[in-house]
Protein backbone atom coordinates (compact mmCIF):
# COMPACT_ATOMS: atom_id res chain seq x y z
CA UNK A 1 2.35 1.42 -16.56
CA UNK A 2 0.49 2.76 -13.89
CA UNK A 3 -0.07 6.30 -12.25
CA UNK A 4 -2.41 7.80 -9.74
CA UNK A 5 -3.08 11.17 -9.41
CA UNK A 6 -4.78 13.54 -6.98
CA UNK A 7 -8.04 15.13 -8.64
CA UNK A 8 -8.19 19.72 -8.05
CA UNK A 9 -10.72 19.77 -10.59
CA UNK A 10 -12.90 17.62 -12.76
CA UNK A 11 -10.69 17.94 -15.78
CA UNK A 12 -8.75 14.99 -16.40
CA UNK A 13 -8.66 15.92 -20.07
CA UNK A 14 -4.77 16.01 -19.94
CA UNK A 15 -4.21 12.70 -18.48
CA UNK A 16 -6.00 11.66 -21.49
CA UNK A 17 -4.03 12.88 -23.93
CA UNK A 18 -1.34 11.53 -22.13
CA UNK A 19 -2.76 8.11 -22.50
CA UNK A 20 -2.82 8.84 -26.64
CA UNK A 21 0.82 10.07 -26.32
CA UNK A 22 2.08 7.30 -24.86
CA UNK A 23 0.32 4.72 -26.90
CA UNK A 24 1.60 6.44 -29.99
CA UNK A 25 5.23 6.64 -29.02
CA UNK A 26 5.63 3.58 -27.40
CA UNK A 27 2.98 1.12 -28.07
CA UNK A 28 2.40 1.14 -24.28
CA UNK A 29 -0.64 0.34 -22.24
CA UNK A 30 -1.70 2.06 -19.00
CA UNK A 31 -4.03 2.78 -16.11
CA UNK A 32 -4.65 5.89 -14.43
CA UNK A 33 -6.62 6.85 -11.43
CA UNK A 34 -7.97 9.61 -10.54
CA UNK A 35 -9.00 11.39 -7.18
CA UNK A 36 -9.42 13.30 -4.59
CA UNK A 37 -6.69 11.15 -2.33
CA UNK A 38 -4.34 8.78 -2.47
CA UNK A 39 -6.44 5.88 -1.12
CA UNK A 40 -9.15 6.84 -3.58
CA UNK A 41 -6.65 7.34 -6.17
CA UNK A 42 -5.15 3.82 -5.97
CA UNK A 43 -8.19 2.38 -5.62
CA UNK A 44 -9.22 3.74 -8.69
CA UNK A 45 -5.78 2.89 -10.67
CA UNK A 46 -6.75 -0.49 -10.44
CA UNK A 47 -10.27 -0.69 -11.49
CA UNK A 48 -9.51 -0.80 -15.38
CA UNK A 49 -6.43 -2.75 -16.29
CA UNK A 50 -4.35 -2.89 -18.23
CA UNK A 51 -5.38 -0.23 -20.12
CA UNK A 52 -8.15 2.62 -19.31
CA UNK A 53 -8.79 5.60 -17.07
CA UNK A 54 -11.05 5.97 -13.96
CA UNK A 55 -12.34 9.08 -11.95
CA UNK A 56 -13.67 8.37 -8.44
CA UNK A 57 -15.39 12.09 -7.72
CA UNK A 58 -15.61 13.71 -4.60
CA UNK A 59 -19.13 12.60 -4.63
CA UNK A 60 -18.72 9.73 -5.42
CA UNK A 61 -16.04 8.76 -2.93
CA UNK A 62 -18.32 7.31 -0.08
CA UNK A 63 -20.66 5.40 -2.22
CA UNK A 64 -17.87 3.98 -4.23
CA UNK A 65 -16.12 2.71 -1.00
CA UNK A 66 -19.01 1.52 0.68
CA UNK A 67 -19.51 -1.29 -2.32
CA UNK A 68 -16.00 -2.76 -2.35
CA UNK A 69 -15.55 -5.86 -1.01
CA UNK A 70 -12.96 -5.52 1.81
CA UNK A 71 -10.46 -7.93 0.13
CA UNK A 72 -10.44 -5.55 -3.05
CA UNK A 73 -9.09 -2.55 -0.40
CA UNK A 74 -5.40 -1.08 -1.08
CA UNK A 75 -3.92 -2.29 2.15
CA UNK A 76 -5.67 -4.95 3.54
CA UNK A 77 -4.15 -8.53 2.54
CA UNK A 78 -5.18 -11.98 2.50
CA UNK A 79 -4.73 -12.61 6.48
CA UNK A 80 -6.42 -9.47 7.80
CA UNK A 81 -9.36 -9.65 4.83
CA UNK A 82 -9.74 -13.25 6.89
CA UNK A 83 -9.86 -11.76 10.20
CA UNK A 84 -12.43 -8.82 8.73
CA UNK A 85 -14.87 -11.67 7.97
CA UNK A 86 -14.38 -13.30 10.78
CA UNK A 87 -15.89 -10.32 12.48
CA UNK A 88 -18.30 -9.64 9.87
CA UNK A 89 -17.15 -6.57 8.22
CA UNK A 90 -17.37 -7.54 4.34
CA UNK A 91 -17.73 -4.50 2.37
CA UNK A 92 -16.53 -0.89 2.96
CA UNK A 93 -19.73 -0.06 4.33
CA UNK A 94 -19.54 -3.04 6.96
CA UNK A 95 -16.04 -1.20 7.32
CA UNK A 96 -17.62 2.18 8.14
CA UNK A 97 -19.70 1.44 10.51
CA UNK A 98 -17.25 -0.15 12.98
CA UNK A 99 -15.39 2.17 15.38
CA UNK A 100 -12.22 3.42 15.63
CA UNK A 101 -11.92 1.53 19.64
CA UNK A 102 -12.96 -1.77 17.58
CA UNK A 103 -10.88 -1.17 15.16
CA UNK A 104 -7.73 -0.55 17.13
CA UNK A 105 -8.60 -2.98 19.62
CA UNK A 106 -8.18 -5.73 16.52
CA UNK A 107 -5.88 -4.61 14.44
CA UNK A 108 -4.01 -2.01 16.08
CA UNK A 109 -2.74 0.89 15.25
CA UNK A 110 -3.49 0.23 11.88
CA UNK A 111 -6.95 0.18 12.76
CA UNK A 112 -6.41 4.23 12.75
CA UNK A 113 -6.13 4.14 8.72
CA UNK A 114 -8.90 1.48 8.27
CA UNK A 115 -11.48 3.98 9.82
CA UNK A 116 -10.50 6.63 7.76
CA UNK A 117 -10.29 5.01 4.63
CA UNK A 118 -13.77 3.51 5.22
CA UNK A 119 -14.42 6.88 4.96
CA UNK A 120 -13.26 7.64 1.80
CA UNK A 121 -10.81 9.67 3.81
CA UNK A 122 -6.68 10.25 3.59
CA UNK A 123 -4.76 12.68 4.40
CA UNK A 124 -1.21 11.30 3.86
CA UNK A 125 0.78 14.39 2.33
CA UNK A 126 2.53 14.66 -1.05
CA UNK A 127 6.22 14.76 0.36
CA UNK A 128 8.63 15.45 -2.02
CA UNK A 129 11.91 13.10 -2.58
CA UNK A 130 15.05 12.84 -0.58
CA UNK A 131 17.88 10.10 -1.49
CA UNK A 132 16.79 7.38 1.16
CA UNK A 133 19.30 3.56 0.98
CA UNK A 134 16.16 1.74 2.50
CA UNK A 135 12.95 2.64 3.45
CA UNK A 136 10.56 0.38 5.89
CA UNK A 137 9.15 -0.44 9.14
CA UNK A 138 8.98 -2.52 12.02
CA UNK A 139 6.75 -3.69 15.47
CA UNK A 140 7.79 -3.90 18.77
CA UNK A 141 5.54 -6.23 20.96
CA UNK A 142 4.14 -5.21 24.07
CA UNK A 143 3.56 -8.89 25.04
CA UNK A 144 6.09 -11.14 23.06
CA UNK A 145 4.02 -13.42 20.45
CA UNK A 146 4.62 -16.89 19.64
CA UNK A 147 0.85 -18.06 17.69
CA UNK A 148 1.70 -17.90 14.03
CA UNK A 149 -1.50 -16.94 12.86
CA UNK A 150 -1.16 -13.72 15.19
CA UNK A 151 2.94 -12.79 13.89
CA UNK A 152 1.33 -13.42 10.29
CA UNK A 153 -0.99 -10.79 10.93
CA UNK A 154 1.57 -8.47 12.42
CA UNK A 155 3.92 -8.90 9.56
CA UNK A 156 1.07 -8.11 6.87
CA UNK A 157 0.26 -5.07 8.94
CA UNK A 158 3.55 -4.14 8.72
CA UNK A 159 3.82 -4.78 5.32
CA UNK A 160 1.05 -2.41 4.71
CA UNK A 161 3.36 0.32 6.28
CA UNK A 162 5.82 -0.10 4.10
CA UNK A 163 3.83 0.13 0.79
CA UNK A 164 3.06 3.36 2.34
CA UNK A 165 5.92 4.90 2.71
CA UNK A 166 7.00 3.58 -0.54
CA UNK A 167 4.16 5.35 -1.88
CA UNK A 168 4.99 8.69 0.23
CA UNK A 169 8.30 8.55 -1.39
CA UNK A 170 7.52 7.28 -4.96
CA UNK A 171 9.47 4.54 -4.98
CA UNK A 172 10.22 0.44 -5.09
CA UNK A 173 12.90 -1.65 -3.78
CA UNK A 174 14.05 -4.88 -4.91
CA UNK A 175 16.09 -6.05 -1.92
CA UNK A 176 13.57 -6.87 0.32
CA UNK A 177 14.84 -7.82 4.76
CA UNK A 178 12.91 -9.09 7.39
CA UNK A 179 14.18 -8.37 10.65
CA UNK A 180 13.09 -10.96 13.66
CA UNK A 181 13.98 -10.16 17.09
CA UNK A 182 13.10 -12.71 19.92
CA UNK A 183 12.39 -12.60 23.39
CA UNK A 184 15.62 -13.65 24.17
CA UNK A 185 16.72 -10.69 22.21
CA UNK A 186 18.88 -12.51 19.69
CA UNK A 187 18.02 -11.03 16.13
CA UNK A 188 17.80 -12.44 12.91
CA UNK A 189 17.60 -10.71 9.11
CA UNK A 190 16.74 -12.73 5.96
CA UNK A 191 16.70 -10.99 2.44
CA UNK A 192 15.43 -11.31 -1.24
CA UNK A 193 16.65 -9.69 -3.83
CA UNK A 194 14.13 -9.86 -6.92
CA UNK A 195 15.13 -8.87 -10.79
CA UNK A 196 12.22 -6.42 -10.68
CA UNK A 197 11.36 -4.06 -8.40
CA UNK A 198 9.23 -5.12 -5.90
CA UNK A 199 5.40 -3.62 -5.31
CA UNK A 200 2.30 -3.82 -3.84
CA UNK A 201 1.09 -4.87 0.01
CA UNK A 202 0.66 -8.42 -1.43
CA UNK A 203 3.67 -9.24 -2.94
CA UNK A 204 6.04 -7.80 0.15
CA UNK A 205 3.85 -9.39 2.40
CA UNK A 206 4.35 -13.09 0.77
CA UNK A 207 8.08 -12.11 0.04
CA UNK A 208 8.02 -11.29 4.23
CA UNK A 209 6.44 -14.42 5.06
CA UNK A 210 8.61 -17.10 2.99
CA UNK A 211 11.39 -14.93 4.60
CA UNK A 212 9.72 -15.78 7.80
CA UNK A 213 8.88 -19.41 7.08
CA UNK A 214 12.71 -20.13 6.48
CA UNK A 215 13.68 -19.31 10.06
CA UNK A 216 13.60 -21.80 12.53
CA UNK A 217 11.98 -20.60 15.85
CA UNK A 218 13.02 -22.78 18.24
CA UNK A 219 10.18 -22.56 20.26
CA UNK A 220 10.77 -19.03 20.86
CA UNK A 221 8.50 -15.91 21.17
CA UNK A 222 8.88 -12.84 18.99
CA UNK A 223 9.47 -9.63 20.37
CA UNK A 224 10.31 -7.12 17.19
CA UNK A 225 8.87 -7.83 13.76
CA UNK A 226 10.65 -5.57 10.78
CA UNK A 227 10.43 -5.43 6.93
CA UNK A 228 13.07 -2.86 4.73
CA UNK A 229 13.45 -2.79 0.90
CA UNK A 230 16.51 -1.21 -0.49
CA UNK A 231 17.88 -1.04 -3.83
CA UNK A 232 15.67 1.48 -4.17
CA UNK A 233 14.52 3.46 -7.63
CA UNK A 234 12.85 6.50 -7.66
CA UNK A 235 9.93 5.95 -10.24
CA UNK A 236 9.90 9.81 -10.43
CA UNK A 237 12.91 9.78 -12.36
CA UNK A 238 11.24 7.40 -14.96
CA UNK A 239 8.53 9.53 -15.36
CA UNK A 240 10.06 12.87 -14.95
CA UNK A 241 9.62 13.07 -18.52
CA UNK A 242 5.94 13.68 -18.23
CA UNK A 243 5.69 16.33 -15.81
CA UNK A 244 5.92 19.13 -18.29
CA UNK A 245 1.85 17.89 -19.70
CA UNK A 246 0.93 19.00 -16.50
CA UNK A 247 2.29 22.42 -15.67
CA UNK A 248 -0.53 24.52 -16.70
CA UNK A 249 -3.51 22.11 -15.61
CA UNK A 250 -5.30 21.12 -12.78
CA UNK A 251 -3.82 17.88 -11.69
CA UNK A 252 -0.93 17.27 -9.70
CA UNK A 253 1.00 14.21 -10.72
């Protein structure tokens, strides 16, 4: 199991006995993070699996980000931690001090989130849940793309989105479509269903791209670029059960 949650105060003292709960009851490991953010707080779910808790501080934040590797950041996937090294930036500091018209002018408008989270900045809102069939997101092309290498890096930035709004929303899918729409404007979907739900940038990105590898192109340009999971679940629902631990602290889970 894993959980993040966004740090009010420095007392993470009931997330810890929710750790010795949950161990007692159902022989379960877990992770936690903890933090001031979202970013920060999946960044810092991940640093002690399968089984421990970590606290990234609000004074801690920068420093911590500046010494990741930029292959180890929540959102950034094999292709675009490729094209970071490419243009030097290695590490969360080599991140930071890029700016935001670099940023954008490689990668978009994605490059908006990379300069804040080189920051140790997020300011994605806690939204609460609405019944949603699909959730996802999709590209359209200014000028229509036909190098590979470029429609990879698209569809990874894309996939980023997603896991995103997944997040926003607390949930996973396990129907996962790719939607391809060519200059010619004929449109294509292809879809995986998986047994479990499906998470992380990482996985839907190499679930989008075998997707995308199984079309034949014809020599033709890409216009639109989509990816939607459905079948949702609502992990809140599975862990509705632990809210109550937290109604009279200082953490919001």
């Amino acid at each position: 199991m894993q959980a993040l949650f966004l740090l009010k105060s420095k007392q993470v003292k009931s997330i810890a006995e929710l750790f010795k709960i949950l161990a007692r009851k159902t022989q379960l490991t877990a992770t936690a993070g903890v933090s001031i953010n979202k970013f920060l707080a999946k960044m810092a779910s991940g640093q002690n699996k399968p089984n421990g808790l970590t606290v990234i501080l609000p004074e801690d934040a920068i420093a911590f980000v500046e010494q990741l590797a930029i292959e180890k950041f929540h959102g950034i996937g094999e292709v675009t931690a490729a094209k970071m090294h490419s243009l030097g930036i290695h590490t969360g500091a080599d991140l930071k001090g890029r700016s935001l018209t670099e940023l954008t002018h490689h990668f978009g408008k994605t490059g908006h989130y990379y300069y804040k989270i080189a920051k140790a900045e997020d300011d994605r809102p806690v939204e609460a849940n609405r019944v949603r069939k699909s959730i996802g997101a999709e590209t359209s092309f200014a000028q229509d793309l036909s190098d590979i290498s470029q429609v990879l890096q698209e569809l990874e930035q894309i996939a980023l989105s997603c896991e995103q709004r997944l997040e926003q929303h607390e949930t996973r899918g396990r129907t996962l479509t790719l939607k391809v729409k060519f200059s010619d404007y004929q449109q294509l979907t292809r879809s995986k269903t998986m047994l479990a739900p499906i998470s992380g940038v990482s996985t839907i990105f190499e679930i989008a791209k075998a997707l995308f590898e199984s079309i034949d192109l014809e020599n033709r340009s890409i216009r639109l670029l989509g990816i939607s999971l459905s079948n949702l679940d609502n992990t809140k629902q599975t862990q509705a059960i632990q809210l109550p631990l937290f109604q009279n602290g200082d953490i919001i889970f």
